[in-house]
PDB file of N, CA and C in Angstrom:
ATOM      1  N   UNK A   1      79.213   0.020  61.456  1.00  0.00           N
ATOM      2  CA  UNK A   1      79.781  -0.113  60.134  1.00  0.00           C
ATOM      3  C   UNK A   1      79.871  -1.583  59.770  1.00  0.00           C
ATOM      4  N   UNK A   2      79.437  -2.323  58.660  1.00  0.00           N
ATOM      5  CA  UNK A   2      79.846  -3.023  58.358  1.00  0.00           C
ATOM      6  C   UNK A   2      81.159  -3.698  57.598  1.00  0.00           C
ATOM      7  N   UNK A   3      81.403  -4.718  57.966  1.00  0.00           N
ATOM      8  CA  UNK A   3      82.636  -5.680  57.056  1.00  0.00           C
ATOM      9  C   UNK A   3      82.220  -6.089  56.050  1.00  0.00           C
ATOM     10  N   UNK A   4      83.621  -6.052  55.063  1.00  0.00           N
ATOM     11  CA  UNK A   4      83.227  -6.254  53.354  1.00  0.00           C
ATOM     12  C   UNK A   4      82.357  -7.550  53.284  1.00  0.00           C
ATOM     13  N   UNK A   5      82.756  -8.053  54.362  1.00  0.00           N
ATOM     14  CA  UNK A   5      81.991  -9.584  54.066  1.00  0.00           C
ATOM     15  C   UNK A   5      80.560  -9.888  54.337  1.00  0.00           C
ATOM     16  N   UNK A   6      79.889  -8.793  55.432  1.00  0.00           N
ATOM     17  CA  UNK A   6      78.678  -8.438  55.778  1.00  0.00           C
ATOM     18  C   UNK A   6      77.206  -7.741  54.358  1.00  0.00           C
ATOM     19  N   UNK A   7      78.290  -6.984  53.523  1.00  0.00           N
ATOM     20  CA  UNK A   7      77.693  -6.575  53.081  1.00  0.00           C
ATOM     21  C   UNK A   7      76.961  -7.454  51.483  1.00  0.00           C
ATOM     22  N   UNK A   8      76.020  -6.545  51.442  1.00  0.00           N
ATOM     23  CA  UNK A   8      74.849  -7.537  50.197  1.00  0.00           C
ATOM     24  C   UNK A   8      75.556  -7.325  49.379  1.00  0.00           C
ATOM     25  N   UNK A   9      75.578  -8.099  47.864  1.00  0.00           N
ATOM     26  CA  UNK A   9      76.042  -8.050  46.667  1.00  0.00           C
ATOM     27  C   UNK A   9      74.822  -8.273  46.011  1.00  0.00           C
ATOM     28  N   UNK A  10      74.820  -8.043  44.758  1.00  0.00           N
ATOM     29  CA  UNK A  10      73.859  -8.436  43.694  1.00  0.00           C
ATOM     30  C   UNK A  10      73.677  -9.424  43.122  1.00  0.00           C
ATOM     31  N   UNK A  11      74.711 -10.364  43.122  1.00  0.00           N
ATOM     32  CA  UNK A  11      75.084 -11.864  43.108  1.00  0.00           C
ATOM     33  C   UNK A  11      74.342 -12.298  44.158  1.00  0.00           C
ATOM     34  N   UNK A  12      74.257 -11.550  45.306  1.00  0.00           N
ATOM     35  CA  UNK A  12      73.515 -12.381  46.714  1.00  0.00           C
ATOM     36  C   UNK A  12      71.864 -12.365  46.304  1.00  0.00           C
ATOM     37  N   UNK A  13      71.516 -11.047  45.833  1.00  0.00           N
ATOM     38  CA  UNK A  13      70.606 -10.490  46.106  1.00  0.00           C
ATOM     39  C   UNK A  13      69.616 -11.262  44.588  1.00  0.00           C
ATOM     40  N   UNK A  14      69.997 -11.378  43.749  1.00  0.00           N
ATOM     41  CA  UNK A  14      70.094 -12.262  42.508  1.00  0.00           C
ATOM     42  C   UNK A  14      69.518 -13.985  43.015  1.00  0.00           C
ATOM     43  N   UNK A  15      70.140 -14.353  44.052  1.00  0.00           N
ATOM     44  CA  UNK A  15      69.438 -15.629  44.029  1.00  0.00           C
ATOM     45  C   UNK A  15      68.218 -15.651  44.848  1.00  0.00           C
ATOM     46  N   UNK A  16      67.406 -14.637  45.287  1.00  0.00           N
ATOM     47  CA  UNK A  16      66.337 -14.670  46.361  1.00  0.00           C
ATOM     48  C   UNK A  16      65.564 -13.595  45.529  1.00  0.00           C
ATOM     49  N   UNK A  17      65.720 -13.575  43.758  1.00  0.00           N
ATOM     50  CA  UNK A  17      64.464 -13.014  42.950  1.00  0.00           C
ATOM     51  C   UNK A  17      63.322 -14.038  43.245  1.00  0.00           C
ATOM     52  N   UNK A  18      62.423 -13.085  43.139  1.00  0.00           N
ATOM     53  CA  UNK A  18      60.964 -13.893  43.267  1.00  0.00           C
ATOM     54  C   UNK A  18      60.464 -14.763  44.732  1.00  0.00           C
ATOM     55  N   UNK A  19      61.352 -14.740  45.381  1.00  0.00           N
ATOM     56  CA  UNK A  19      61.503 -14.832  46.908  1.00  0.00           C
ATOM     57  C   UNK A  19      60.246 -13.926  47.692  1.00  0.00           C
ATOM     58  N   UNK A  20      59.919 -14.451  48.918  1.00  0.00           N
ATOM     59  CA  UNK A  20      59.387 -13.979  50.214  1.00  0.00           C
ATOM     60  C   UNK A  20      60.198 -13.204  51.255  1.00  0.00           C
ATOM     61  N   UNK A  21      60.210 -11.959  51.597  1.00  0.00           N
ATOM     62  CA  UNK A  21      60.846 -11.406  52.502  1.00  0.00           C
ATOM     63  C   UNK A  21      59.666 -11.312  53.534  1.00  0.00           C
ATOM     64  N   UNK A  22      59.923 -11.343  54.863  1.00  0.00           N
ATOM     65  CA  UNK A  22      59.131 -11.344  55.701  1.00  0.00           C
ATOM     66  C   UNK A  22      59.598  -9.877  56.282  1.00  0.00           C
ATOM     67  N   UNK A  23      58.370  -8.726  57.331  1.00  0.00           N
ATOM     68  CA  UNK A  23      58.878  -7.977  57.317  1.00  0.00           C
ATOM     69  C   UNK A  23      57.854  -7.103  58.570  1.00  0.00           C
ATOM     70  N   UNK A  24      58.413  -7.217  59.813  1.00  0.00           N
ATOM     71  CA  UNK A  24      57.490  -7.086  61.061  1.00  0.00           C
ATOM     72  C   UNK A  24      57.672  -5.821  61.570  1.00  0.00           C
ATOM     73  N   UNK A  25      56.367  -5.022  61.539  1.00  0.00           N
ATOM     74  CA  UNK A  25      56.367  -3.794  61.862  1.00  0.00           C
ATOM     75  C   UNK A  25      56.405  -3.442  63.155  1.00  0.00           C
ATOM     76  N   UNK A  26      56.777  -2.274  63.868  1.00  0.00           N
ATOM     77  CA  UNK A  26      56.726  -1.714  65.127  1.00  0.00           C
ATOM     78  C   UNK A  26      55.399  -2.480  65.922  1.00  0.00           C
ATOM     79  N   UNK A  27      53.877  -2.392  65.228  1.00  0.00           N
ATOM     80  CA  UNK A  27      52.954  -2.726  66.277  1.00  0.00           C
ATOM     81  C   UNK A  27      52.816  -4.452  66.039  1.00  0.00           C
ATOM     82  N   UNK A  28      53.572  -5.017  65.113  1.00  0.00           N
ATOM     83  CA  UNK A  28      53.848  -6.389  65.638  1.00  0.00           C
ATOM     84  C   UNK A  28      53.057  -6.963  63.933  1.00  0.00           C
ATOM     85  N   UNK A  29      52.744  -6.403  63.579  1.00  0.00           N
ATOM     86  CA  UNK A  29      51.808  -6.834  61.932  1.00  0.00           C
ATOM     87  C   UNK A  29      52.979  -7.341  61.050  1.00  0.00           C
ATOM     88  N   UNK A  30      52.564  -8.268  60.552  1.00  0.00           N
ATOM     89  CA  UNK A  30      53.369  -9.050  59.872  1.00  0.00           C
ATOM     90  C   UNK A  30      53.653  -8.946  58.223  1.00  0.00           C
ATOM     91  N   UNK A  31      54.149  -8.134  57.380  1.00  0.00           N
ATOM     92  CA  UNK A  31      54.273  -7.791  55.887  1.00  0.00           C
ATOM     93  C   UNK A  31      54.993  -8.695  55.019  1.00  0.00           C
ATOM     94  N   UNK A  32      54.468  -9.520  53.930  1.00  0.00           N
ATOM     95  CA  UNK A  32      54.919  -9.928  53.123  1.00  0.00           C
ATOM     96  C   UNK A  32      55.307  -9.229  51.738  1.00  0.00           C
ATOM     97  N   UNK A  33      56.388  -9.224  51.343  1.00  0.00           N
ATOM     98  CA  UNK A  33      57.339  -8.501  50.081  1.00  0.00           C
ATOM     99  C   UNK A  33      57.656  -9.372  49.512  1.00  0.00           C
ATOM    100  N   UNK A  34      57.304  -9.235  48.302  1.00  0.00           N
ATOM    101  CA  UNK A  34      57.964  -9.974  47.166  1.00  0.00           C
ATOM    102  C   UNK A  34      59.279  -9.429  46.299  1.00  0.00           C
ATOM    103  N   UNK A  35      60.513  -9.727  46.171  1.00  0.00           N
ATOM    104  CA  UNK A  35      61.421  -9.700  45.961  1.00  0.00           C
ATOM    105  C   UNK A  35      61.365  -9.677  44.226  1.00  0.00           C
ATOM    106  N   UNK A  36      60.852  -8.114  43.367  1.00  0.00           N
ATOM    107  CA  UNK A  36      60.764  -8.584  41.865  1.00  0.00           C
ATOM    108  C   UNK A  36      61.426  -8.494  41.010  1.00  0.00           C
ATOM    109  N   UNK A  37      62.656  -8.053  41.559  1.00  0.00           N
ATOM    110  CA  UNK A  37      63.693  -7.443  40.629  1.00  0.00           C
ATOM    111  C   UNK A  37      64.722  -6.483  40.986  1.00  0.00           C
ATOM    112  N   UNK A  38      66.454  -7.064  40.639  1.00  0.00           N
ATOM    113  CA  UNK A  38      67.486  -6.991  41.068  1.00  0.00           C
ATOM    114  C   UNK A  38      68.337  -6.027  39.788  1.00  0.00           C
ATOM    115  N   UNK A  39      68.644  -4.432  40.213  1.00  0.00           N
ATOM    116  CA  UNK A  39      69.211  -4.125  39.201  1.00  0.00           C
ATOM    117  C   UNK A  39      70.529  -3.520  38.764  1.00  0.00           C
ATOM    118  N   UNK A  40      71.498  -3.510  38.381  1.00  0.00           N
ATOM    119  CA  UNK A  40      72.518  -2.908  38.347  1.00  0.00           C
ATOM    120  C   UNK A  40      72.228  -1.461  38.530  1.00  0.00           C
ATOM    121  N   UNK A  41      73.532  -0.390  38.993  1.00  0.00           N
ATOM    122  CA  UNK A  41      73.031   0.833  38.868  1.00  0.00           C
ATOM    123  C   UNK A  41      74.756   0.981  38.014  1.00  0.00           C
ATOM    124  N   UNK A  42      74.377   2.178  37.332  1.00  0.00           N
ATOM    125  CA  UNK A  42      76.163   2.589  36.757  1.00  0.00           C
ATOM    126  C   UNK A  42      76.791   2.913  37.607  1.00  0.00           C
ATOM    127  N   UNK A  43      77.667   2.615  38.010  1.00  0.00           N
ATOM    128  CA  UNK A  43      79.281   2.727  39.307  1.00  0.00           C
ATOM    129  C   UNK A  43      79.659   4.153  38.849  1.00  0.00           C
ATOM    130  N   UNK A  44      80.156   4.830  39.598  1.00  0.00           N
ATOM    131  CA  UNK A  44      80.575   6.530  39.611  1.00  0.00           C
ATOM    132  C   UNK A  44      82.023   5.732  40.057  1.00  0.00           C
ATOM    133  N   UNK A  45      82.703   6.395  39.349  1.00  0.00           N
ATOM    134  CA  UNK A  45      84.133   6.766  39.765  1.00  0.00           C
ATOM    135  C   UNK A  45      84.395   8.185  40.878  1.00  0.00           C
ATOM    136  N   UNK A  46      83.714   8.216  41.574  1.00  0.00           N
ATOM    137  CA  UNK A  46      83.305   9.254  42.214  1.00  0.00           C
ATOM    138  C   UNK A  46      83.885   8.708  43.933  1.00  0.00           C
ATOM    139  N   UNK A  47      83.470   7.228  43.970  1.00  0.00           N
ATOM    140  CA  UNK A  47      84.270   6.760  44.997  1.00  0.00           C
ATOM    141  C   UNK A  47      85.067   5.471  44.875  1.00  0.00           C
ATOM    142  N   UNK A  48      85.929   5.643  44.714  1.00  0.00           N
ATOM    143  CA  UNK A  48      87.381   4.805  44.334  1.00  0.00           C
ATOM    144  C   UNK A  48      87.214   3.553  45.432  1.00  0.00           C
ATOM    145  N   UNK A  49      87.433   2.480  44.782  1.00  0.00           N
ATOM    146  CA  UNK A  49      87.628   1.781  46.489  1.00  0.00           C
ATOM    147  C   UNK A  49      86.152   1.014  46.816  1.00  0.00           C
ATOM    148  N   UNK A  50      85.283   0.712  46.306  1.00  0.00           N
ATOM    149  CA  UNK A  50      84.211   0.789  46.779  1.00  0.00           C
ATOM    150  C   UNK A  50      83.675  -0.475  46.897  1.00  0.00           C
ATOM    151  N   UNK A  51      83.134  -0.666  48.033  1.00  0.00           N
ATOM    152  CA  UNK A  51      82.787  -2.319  48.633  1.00  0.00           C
ATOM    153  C   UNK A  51      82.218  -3.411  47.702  1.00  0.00           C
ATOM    154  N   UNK A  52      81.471  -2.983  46.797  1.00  0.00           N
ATOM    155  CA  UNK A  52      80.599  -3.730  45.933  1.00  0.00           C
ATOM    156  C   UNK A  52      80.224  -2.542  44.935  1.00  0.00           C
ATOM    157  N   UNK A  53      79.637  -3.255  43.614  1.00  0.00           N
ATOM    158  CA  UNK A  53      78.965  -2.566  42.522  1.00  0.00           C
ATOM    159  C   UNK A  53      77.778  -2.107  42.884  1.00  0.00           C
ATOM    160  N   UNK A  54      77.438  -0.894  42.612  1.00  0.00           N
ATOM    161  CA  UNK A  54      75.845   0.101  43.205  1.00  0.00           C
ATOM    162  C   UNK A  54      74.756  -1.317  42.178  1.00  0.00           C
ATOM    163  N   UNK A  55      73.548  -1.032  43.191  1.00  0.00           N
ATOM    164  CA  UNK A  55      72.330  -2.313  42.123  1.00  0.00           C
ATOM    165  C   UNK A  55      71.107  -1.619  43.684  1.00  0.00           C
ATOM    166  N   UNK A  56      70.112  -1.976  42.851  1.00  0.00           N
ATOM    167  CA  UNK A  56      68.769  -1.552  43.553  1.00  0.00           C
ATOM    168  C   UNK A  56      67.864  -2.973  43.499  1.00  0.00           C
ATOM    169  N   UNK A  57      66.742  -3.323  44.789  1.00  0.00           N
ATOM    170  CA  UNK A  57      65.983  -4.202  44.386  1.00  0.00           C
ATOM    171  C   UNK A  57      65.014  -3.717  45.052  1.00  0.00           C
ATOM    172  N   UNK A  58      63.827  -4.103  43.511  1.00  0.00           N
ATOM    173  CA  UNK A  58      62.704  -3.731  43.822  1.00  0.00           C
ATOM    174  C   UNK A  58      61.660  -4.758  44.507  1.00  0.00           C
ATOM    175  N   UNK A  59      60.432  -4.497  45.735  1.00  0.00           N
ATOM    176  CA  UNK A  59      60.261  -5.590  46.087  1.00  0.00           C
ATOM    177  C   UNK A  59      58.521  -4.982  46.001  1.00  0.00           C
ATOM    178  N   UNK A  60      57.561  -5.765  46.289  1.00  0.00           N
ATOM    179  CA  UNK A  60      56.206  -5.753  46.357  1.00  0.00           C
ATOM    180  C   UNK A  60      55.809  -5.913  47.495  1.00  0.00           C
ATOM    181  N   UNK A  61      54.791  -5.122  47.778  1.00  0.00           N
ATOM    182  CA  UNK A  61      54.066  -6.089  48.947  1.00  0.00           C
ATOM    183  C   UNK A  61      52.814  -6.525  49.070  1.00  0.00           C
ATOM    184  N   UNK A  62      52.480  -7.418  49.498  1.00  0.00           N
ATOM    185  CA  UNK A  62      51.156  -8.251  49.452  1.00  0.00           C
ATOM    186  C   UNK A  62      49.982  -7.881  50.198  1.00  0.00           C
ATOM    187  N   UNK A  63      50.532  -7.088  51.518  1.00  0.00           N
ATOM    188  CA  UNK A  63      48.997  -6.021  52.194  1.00  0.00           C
ATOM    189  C   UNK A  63      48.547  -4.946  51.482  1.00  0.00           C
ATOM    190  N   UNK A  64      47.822  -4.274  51.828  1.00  0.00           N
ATOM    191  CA  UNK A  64      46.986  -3.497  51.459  1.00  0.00           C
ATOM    192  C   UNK A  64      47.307  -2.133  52.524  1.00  0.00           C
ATOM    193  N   UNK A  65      48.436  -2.117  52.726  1.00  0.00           N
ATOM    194  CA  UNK A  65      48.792  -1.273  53.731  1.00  0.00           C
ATOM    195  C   UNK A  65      50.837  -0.591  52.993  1.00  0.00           C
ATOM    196  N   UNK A  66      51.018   0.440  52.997  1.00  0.00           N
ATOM    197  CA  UNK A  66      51.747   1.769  52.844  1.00  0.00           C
ATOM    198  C   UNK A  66      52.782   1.629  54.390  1.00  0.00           C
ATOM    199  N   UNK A  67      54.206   1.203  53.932  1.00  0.00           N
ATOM    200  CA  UNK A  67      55.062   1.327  54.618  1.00  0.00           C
ATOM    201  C   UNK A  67      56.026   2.633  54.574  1.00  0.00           C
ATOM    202  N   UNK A  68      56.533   3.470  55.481  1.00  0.00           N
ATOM    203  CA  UNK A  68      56.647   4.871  55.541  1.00  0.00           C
ATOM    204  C   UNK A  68      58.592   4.141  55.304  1.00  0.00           C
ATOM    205  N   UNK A  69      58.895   5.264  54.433  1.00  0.00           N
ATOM    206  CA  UNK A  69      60.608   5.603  54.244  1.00  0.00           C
ATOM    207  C   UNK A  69      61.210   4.811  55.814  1.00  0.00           C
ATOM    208  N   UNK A  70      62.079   3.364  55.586  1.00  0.00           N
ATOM    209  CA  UNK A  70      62.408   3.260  56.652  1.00  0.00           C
ATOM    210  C   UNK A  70      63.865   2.258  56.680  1.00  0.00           C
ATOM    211  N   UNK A  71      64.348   2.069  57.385  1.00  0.00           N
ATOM    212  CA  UNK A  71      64.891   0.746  57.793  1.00  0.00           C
ATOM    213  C   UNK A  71      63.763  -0.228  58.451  1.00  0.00           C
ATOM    214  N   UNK A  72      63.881  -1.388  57.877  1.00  0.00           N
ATOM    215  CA  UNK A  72      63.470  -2.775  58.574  1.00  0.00           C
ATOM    216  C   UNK A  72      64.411  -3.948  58.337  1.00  0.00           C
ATOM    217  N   UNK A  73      63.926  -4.836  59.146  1.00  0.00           N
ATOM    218  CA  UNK A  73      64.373  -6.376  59.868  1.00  0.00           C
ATOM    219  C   UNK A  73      63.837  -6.648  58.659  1.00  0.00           C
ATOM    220  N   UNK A  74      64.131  -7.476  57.107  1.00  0.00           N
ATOM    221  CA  UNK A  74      63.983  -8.256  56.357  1.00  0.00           C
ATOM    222  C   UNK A  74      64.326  -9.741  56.418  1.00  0.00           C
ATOM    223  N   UNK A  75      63.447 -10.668  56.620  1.00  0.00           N
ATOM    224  CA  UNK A  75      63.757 -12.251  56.661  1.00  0.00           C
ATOM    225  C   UNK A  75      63.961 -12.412  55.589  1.00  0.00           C
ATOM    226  N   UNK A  76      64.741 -13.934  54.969  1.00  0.00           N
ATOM    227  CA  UNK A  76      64.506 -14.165  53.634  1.00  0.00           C
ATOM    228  C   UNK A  76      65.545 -15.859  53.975  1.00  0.00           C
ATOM    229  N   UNK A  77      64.954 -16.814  53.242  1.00  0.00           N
ATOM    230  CA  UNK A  77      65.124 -18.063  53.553  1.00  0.00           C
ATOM    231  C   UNK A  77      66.720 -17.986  52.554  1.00  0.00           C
ATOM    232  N   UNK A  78      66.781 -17.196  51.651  1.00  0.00           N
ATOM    233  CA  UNK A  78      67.962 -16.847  51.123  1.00  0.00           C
ATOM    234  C   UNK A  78      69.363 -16.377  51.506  1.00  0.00           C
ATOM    235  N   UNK A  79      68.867 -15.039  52.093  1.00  0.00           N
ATOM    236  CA  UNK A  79      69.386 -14.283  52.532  1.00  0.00           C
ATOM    237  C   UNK A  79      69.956 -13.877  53.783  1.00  0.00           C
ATOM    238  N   UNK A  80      68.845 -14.517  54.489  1.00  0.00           N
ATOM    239  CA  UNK A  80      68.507 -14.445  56.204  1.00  0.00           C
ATOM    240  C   UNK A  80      68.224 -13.102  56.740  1.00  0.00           C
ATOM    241  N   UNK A  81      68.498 -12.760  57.717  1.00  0.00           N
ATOM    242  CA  UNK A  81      67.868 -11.445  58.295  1.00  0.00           C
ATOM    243  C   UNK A  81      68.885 -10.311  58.023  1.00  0.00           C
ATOM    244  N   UNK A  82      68.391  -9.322  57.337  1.00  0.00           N
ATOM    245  CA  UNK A  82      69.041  -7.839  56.656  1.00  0.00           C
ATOM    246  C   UNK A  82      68.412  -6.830  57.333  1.00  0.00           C
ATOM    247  N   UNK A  83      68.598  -5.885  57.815  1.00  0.00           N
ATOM    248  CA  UNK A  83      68.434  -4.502  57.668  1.00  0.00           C
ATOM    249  C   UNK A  83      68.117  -3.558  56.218  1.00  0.00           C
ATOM    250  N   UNK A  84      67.525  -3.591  55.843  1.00  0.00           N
ATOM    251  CA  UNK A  84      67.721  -2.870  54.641  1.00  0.00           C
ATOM    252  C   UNK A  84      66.581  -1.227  54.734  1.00  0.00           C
ATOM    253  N   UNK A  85      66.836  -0.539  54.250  1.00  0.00           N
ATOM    254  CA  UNK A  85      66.002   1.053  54.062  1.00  0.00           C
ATOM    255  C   UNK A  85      65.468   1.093  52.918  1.00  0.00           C
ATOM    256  N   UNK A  86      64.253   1.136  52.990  1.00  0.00           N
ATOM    257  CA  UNK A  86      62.921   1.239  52.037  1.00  0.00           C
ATOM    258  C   UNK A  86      62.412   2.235  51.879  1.00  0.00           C
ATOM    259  N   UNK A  87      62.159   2.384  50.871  1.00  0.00           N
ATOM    260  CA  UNK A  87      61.434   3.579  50.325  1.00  0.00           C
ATOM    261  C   UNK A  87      59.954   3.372  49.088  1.00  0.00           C
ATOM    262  N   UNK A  88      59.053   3.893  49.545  1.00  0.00           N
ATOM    263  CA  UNK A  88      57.818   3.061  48.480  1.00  0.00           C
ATOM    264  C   UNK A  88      57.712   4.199  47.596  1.00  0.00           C
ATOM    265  N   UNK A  89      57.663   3.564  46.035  1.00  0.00           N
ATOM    266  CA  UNK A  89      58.134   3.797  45.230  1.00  0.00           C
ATOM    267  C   UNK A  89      56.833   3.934  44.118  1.00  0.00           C
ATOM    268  N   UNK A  90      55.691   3.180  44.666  1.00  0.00           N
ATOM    269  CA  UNK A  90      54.747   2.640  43.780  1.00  0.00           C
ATOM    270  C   UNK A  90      53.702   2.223  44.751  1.00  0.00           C
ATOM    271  N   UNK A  91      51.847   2.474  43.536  1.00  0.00           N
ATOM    272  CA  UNK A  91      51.116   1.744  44.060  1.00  0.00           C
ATOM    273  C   UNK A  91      50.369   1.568  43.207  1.00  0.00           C
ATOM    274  N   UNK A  92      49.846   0.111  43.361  1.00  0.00           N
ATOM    275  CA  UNK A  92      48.654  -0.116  42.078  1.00  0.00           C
ATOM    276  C   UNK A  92      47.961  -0.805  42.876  1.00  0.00           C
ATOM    277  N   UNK A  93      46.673  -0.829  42.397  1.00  0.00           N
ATOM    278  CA  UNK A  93      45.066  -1.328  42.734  1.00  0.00           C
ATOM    279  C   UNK A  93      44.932  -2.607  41.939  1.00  0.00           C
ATOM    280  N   UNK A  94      44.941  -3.777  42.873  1.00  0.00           N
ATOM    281  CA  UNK A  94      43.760  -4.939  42.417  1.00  0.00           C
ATOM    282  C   UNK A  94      42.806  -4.922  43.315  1.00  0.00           C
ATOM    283  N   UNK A  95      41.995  -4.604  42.579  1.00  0.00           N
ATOM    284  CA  UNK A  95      40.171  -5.198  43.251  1.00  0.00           C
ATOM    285  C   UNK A  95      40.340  -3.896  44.365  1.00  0.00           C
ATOM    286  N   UNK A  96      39.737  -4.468  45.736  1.00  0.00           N
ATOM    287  CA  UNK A  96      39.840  -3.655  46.461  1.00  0.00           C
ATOM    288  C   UNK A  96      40.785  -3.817  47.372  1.00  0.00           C
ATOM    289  N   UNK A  97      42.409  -4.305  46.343  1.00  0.00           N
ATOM    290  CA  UNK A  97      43.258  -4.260  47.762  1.00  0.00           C
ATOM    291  C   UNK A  97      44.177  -3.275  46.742  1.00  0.00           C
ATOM    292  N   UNK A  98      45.341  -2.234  47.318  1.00  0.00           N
ATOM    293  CA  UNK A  98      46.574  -1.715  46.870  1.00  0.00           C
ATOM    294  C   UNK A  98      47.961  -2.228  47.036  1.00  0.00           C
ATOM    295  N   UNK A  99      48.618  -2.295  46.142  1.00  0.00           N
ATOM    296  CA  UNK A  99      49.636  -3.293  46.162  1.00  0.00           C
ATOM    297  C   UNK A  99      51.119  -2.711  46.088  1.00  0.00           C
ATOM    298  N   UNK A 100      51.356  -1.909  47.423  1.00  0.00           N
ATOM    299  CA  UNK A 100      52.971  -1.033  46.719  1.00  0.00           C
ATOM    300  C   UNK A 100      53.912  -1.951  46.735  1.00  0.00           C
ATOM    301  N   UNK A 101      54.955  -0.831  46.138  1.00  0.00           N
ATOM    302  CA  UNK A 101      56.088  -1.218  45.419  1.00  0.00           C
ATOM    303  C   UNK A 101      57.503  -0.343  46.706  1.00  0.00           C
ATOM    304  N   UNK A 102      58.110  -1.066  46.961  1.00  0.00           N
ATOM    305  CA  UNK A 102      59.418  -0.272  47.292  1.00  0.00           C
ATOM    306  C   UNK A 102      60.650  -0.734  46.457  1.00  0.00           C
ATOM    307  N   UNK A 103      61.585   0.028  47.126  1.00  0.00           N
ATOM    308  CA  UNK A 103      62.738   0.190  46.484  1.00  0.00           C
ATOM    309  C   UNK A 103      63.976   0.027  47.754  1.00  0.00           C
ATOM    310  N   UNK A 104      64.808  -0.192  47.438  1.00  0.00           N
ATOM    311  CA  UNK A 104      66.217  -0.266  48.142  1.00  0.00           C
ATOM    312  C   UNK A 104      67.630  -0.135  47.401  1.00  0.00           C
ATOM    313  N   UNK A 105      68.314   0.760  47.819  1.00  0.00           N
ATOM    314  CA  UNK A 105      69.690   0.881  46.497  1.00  0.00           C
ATOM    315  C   UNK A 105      70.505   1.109  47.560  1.00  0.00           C
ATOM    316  N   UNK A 106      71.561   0.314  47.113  1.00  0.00           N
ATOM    317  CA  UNK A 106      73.007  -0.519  47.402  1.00  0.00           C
ATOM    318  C   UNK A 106      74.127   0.229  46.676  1.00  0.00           C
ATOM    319  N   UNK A 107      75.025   1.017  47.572  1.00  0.00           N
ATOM    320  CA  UNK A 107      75.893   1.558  46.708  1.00  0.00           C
ATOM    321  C   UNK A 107      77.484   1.441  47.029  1.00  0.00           C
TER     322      UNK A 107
END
């Protein structure tokens, strides 16, 4: 479990837009994510009390390679090293490389 103080904010997550996350897979391959956008989500009064305001950030990645629903080790010269759970969300084609999109939401 984390401490209130451990956890990401959107204020945090806000200054490492457009940022490099580094992001090293099980067989050791190295993924670069681009950090494109930080978003509020509407707060539910549903849980009273609640560590931080819900916000999602969307990030890119620069291989040509499909990361499966996960937790990973995220670097970020910002941020420093996170855990965060990904989910790919998106994919678009330049040339002959594919360029997904994940997602992460903070609640």
């Amino acid at each position: 479990m984390h401490s209130r103080m451990n956890l990401l904010t959107r204020d945090q997550a806000e200054k490492a837009l457009g940022q490099r996350f580094g992001l090293r897979l099980d067989d050791g391959t190295e993924l670069d994510l681009t950090l494109t956008s930080v978003t509020p989500l509407q707060p539910t009064p549903l849980f009273p009390g609640k560590a931080r305001e819900p916000f999602t950030m969307l990030f890119k990645g620069t291989a040509g390679r499909c990361c499966a629903q996960e937790t990973y080790l995220l670097r970020n010269d910002t941020l420093g090293e996170r855990h965060i759970f990904l989910v790919p969300v998106g994919r678009e084609s330049r040339g002959s490389v594919d360029i997904y999109s994940y997602q992460a939401v903070f609640s």
